[in-house]
Protein backbone atom coordinates (compact mmCIF):
# COMPACT_ATOMS: atom_id res chain seq x y z
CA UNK A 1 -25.68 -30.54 -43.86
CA UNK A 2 -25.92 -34.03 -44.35
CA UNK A 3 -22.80 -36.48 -43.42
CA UNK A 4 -20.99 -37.98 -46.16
CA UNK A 5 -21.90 -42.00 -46.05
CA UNK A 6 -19.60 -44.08 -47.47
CA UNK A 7 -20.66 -47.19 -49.42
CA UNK A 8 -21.68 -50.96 -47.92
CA UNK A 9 -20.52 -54.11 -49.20
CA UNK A 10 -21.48 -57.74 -48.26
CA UNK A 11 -18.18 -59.76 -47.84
CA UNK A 12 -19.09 -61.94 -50.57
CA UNK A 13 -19.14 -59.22 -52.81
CA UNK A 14 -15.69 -58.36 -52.05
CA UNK A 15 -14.61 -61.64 -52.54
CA UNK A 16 -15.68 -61.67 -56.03
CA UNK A 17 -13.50 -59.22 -56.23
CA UNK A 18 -9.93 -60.67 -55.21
CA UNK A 19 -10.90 -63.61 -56.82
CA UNK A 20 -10.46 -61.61 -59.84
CA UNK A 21 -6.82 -60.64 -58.85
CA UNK A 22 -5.95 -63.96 -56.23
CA UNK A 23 -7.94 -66.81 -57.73
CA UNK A 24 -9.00 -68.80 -55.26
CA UNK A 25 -6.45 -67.99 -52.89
CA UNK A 26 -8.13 -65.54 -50.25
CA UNK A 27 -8.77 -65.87 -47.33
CA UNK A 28 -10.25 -64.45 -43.68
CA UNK A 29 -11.69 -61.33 -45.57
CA UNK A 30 -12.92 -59.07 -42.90
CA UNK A 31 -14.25 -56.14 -42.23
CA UNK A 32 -12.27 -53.07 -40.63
CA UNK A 33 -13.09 -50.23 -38.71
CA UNK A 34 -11.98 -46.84 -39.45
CA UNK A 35 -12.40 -44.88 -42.73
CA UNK A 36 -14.47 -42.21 -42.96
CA UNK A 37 -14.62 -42.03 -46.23
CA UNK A 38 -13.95 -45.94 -47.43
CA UNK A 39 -15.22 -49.22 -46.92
CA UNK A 40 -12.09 -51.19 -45.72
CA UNK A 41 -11.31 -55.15 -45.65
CA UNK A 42 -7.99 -57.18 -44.79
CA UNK A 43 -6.80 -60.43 -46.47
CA UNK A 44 -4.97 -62.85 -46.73
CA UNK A 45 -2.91 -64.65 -49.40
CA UNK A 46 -0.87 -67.44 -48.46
CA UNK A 47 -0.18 -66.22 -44.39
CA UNK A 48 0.92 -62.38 -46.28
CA UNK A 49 -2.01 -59.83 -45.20
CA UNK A 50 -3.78 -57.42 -47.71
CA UNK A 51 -6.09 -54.36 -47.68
CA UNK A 52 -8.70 -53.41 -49.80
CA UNK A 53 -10.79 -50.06 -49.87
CA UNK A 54 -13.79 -48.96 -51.96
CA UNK A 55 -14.93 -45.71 -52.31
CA UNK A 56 -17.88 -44.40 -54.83
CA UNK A 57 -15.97 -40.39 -54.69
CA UNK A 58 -14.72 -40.57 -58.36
CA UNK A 59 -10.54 -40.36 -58.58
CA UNK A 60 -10.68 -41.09 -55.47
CA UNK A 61 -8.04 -43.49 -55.30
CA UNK A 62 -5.45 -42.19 -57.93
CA UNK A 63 -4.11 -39.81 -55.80
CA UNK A 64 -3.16 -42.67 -53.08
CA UNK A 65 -1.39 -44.79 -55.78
CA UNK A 66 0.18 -41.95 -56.87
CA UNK A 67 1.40 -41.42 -52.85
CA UNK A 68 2.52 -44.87 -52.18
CA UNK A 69 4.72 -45.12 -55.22
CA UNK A 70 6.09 -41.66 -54.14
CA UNK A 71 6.77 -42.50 -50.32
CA UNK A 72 7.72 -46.48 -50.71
CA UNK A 73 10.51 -45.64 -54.03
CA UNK A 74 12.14 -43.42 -51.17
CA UNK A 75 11.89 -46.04 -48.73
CA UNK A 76 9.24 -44.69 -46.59
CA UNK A 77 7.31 -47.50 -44.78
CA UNK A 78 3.68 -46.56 -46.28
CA UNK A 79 1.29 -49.46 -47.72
CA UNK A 80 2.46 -50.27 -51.73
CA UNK A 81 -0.41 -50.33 -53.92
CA UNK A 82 -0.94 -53.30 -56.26
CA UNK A 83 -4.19 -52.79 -57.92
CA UNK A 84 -6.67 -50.72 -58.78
CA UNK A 85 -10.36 -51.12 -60.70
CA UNK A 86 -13.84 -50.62 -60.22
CA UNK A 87 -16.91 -53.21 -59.10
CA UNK A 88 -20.61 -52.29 -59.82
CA UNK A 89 -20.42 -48.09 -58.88
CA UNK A 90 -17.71 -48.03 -56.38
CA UNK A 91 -13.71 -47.56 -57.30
CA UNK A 92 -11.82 -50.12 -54.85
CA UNK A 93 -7.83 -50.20 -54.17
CA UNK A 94 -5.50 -53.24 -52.97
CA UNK A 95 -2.78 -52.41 -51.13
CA UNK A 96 -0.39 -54.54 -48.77
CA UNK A 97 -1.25 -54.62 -45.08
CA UNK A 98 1.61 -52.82 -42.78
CA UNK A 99 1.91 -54.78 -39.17
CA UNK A 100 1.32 -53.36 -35.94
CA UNK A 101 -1.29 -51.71 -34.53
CA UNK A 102 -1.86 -47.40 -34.20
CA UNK A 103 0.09 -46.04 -32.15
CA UNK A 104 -2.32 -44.85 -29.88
CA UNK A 105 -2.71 -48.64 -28.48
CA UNK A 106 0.48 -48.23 -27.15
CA UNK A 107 1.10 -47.83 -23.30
CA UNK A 108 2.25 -44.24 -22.61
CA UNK A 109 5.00 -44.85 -21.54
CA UNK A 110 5.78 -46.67 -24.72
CA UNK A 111 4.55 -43.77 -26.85
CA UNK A 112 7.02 -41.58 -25.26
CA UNK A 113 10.09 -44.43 -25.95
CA UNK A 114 8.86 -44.42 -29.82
CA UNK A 115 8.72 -40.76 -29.97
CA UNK A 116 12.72 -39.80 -31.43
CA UNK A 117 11.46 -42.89 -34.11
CA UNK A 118 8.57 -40.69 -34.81
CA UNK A 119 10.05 -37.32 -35.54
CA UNK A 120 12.91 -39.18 -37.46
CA UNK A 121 10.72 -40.62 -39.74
CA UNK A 122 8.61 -37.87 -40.14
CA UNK A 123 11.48 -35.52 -41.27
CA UNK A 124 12.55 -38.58 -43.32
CA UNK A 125 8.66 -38.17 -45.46
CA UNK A 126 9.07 -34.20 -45.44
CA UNK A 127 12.24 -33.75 -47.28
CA UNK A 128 11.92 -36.31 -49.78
CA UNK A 129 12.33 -35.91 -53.09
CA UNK A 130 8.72 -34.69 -55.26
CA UNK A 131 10.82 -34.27 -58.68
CA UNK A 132 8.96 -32.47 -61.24
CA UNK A 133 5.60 -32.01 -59.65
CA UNK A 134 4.29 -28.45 -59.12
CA UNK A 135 1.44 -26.55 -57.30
CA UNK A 136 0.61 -26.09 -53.49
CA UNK A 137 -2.19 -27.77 -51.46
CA UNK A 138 -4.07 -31.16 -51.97
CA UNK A 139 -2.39 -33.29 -54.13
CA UNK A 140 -4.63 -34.33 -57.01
CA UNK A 141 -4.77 -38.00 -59.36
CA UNK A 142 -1.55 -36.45 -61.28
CA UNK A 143 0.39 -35.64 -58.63
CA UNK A 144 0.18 -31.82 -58.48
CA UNK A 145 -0.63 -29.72 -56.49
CA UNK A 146 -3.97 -28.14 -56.54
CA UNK A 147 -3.37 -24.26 -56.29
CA UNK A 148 -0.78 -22.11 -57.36
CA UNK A 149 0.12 -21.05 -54.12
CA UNK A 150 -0.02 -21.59 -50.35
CA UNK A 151 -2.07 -18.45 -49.46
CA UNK A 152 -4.31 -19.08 -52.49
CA UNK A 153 -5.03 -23.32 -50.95
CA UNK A 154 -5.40 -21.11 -47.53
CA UNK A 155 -8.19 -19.31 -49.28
CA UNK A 156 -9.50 -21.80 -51.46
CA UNK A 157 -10.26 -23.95 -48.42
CA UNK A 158 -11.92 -21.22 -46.22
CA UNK A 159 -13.83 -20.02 -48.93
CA UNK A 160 -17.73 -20.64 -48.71
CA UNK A 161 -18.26 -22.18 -51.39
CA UNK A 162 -17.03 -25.85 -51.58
CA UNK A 163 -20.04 -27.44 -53.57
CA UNK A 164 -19.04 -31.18 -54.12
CA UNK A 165 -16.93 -31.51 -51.08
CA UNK A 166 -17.02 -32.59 -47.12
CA UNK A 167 -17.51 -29.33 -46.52
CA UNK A 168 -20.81 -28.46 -48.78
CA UNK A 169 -22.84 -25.65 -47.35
CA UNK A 170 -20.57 -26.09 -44.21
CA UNK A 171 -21.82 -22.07 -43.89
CA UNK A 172 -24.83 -22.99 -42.33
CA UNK A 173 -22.98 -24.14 -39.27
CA UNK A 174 -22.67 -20.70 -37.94
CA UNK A 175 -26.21 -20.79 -37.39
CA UNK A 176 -26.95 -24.49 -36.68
CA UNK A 177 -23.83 -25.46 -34.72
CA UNK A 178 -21.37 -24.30 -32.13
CA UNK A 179 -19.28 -22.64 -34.58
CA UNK A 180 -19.16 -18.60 -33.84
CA UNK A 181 -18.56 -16.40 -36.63
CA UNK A 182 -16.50 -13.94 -35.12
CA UNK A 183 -14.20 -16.15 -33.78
CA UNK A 184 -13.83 -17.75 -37.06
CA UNK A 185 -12.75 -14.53 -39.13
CA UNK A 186 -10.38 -13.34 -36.52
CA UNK A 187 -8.28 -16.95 -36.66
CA UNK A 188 -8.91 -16.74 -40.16
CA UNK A 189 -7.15 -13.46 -40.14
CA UNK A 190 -4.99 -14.00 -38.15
CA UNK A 191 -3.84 -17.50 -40.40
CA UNK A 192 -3.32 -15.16 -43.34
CA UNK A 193 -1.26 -12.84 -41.87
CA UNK A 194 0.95 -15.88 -40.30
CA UNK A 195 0.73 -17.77 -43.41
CA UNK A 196 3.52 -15.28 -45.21
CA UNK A 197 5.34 -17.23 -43.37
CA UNK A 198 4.90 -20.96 -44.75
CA UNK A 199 4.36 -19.59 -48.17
CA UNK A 200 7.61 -19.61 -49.33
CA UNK A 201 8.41 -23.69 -48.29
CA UNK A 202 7.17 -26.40 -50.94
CA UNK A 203 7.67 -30.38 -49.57
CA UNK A 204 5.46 -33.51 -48.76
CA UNK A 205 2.81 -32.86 -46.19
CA UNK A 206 1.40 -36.06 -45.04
CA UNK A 207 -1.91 -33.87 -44.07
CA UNK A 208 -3.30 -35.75 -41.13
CA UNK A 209 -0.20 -37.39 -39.31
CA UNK A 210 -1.12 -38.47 -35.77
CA UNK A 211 -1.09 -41.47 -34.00
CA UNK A 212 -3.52 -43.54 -35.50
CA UNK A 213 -1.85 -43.24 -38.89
CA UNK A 214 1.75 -44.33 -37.18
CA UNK A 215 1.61 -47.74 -36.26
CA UNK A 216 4.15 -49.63 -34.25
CA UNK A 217 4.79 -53.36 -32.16
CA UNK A 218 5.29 -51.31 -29.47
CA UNK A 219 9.03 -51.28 -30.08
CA UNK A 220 9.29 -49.52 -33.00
CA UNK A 221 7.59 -47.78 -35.69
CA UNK A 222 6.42 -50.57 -38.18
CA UNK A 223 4.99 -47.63 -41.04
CA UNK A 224 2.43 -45.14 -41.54
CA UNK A 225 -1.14 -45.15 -43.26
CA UNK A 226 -4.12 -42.78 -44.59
CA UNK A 227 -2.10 -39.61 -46.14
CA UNK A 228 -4.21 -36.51 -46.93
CA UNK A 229 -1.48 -35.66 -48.92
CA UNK A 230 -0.61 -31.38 -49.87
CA UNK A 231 2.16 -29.80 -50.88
CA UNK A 232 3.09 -27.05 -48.47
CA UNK A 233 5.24 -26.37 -45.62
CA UNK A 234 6.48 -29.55 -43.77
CA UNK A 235 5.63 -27.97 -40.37
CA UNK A 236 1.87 -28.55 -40.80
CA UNK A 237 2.47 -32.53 -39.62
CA UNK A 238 4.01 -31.08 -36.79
CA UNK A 239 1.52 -29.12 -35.73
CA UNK A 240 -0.99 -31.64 -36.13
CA UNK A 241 1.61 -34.50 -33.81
CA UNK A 242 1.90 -31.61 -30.91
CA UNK A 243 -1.80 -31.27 -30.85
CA UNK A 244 -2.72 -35.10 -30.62
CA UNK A 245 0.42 -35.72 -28.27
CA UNK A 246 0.67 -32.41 -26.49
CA UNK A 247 2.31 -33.95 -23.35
CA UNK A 248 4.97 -35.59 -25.08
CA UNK A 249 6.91 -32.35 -25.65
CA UNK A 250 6.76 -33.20 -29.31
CA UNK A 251 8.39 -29.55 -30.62
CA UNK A 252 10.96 -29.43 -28.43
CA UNK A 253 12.54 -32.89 -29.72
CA UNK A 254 11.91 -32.17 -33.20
CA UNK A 255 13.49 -28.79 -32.89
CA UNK A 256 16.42 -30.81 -30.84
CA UNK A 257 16.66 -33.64 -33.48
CA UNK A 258 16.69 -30.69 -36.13
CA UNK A 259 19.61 -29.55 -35.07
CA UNK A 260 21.27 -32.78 -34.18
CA UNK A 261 20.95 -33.42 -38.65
CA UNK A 262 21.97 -29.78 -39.27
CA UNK A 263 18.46 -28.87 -40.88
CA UNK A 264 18.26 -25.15 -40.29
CA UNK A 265 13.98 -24.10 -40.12
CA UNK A 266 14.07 -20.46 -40.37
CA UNK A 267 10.99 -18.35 -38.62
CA UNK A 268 10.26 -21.70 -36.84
CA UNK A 269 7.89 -19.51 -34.27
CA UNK A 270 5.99 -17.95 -36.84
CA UNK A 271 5.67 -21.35 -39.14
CA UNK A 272 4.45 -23.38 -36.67
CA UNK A 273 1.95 -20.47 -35.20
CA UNK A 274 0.88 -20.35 -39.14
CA UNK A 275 0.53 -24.25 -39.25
CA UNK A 276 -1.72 -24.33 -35.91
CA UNK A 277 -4.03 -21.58 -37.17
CA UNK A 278 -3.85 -23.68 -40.45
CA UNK A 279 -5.19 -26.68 -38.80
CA UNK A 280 -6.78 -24.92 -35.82
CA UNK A 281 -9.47 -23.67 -38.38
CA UNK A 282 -10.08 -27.48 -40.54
CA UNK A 283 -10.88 -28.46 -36.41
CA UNK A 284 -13.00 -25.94 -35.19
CA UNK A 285 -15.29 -26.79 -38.52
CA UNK A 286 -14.97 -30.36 -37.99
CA UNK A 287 -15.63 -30.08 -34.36
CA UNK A 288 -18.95 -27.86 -34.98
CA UNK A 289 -20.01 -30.18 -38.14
CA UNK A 290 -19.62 -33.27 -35.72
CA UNK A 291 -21.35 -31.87 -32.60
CA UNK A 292 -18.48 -32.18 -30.43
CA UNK A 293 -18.65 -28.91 -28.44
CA UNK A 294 -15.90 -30.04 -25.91
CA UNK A 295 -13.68 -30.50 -28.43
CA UNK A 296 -14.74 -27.42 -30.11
CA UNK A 297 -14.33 -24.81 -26.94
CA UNK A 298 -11.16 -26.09 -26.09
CA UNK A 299 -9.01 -25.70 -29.32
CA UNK A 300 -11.28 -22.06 -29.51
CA UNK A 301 -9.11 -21.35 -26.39
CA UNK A 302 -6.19 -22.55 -27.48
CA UNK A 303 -6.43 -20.77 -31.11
CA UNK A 304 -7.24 -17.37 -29.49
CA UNK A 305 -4.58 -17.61 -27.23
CA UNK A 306 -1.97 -18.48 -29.54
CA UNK A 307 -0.63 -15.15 -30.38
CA UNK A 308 -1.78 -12.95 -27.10
């Protein structure tokens, strides 16, 4: 399997581009790190800060626009969008720059301060409001979802065959990485069978919320960044927050703050156990695919634990 490389551009190349939109206006375009999948530059136009991202995977960007203008209309503090276009093969987006930096820069002690903000505004992006839109799973350019169900996405995205994708031919890793076969199809059973569980609950999944997609000024939360946007059941994000900030007792004050609103989550056990199998299986194949073994043997243990 080859790694997915995203595209280069010279600076000057990308100010061509804003010139386009900002005239002669731009300035300190630089380079950012980050992206896996994007090349990604900040601006800025008279003192207010920018971000631009270009990607050559086609639609790539429609979905996001279609994101921000769902999250910001319901006052959710994610980057607006204010252009889109192409230059030479690559799609590129503009967006406005949120302040603060991830969350993760913050001291511990200030992570664990910021953490009620957190699960506030993470309920806040769960239950809001996805009008007429239907489907389960990735959200695509129109603002559907992708499958007609939650157990068919669950299968869809196991599935072998995912030609086209990050995960092309990502069968071969049982034999060329750490990833054990065995161990795969008894989480993978064991998702389904959990999964029953989150099928019935349609909302906004922000797909990949952790700390370096919250940022704060160490005070407070500022916004959030980088959606991998599905349709599903809302207690996916949480199970992604407990794993990156496992010693912040992350469940127990979203279950608290839950009840503090009056927002009732039945079969919480078995949602969240479906949710962690959920994302417990996307990590094992990322861990194997980037040769991170550590990584890989220690949510194995946690995975096969989960339900003894």
């Amino acid at each position: 399997m080859t790694a997915y490389e995203k595209p280069t551009l010279e600076t000057s190349e990308v100010e061509v581009v804003l010139s386009k939109y900002f005239g002669s206006n731009v300035t300190v375009v630089t380079p950012l790190e980050g992206g896996n999948l994007s090349a990604v530059f900040s601006f800025s136009v008279f003192d207010k800060e920018y971000v631009i991202k270009f990607s050559d995977l086609a639609g790539s960007f429609e979905t996001e626009r279609f994101i921000s203008s769902l999250l910001t209309s319901q006052g959710i503090p994610f980057p607006s969008c204010l252009g889109l276009g192409k230059y030479k093969s690559c799609n590129y987006l503009i967006s406005e720059k949120i302040s603060g930096l991830h969350l993760a820069s913050c001291s511990p002690e200030q992570q664990r301060k910021l953490i009620p903000e957190v699960i506030q505004l993470l309920t806040r992006m769960n239950h809001i409001e996805v009008g007429n839109t239907h489907g389960y799973g990735f959200i695509n350019s129109s603002g559907n979802g992708t499958d007609n169900s939650w157990r068919e996405h669950v299968i869809a995205i196991n599935a072998e065959d995912q030609a086209g994708t990050f995960w092309d031919g990502w069968y071969s890793l049982f034999k060329t990485s750490c990833l054990e076969q065995d161990v795969f199809d008894e989480c993978y059973n064991r998702l389904l069978a959990y999964s029953s569980y989150n099928e019935p609950h349609r909302y906004f999944i922000h797909g990949d919320f952790h700390q370096f997609n919250i940022l704060s000024d160490g005070r407070r939360i500022t916004g959030i960044i980088d959606t991998n946007g599905k349709y599903g059941d809302f207690l996916v994000d949480l199970a992604t927050l407990d794993w990156h900030l496992r010693k912040l007792d992350v469940i127990q004050e979203y279950q608290s703050y839950q009840q503090q609103v009056g927002i009732s989550i039945p079969n919480f056990k078995e949602r969240i156990i479906g949710a962690k199998y959920y994302n417990g299986l996307i990590g094992l194949r990322f861990y194997a695919k980037m040769g991170w073994n550590d990584a890989y043997f220690g949510l194995r243990q946690e995975l096969l634990r989960l339900t003894n």
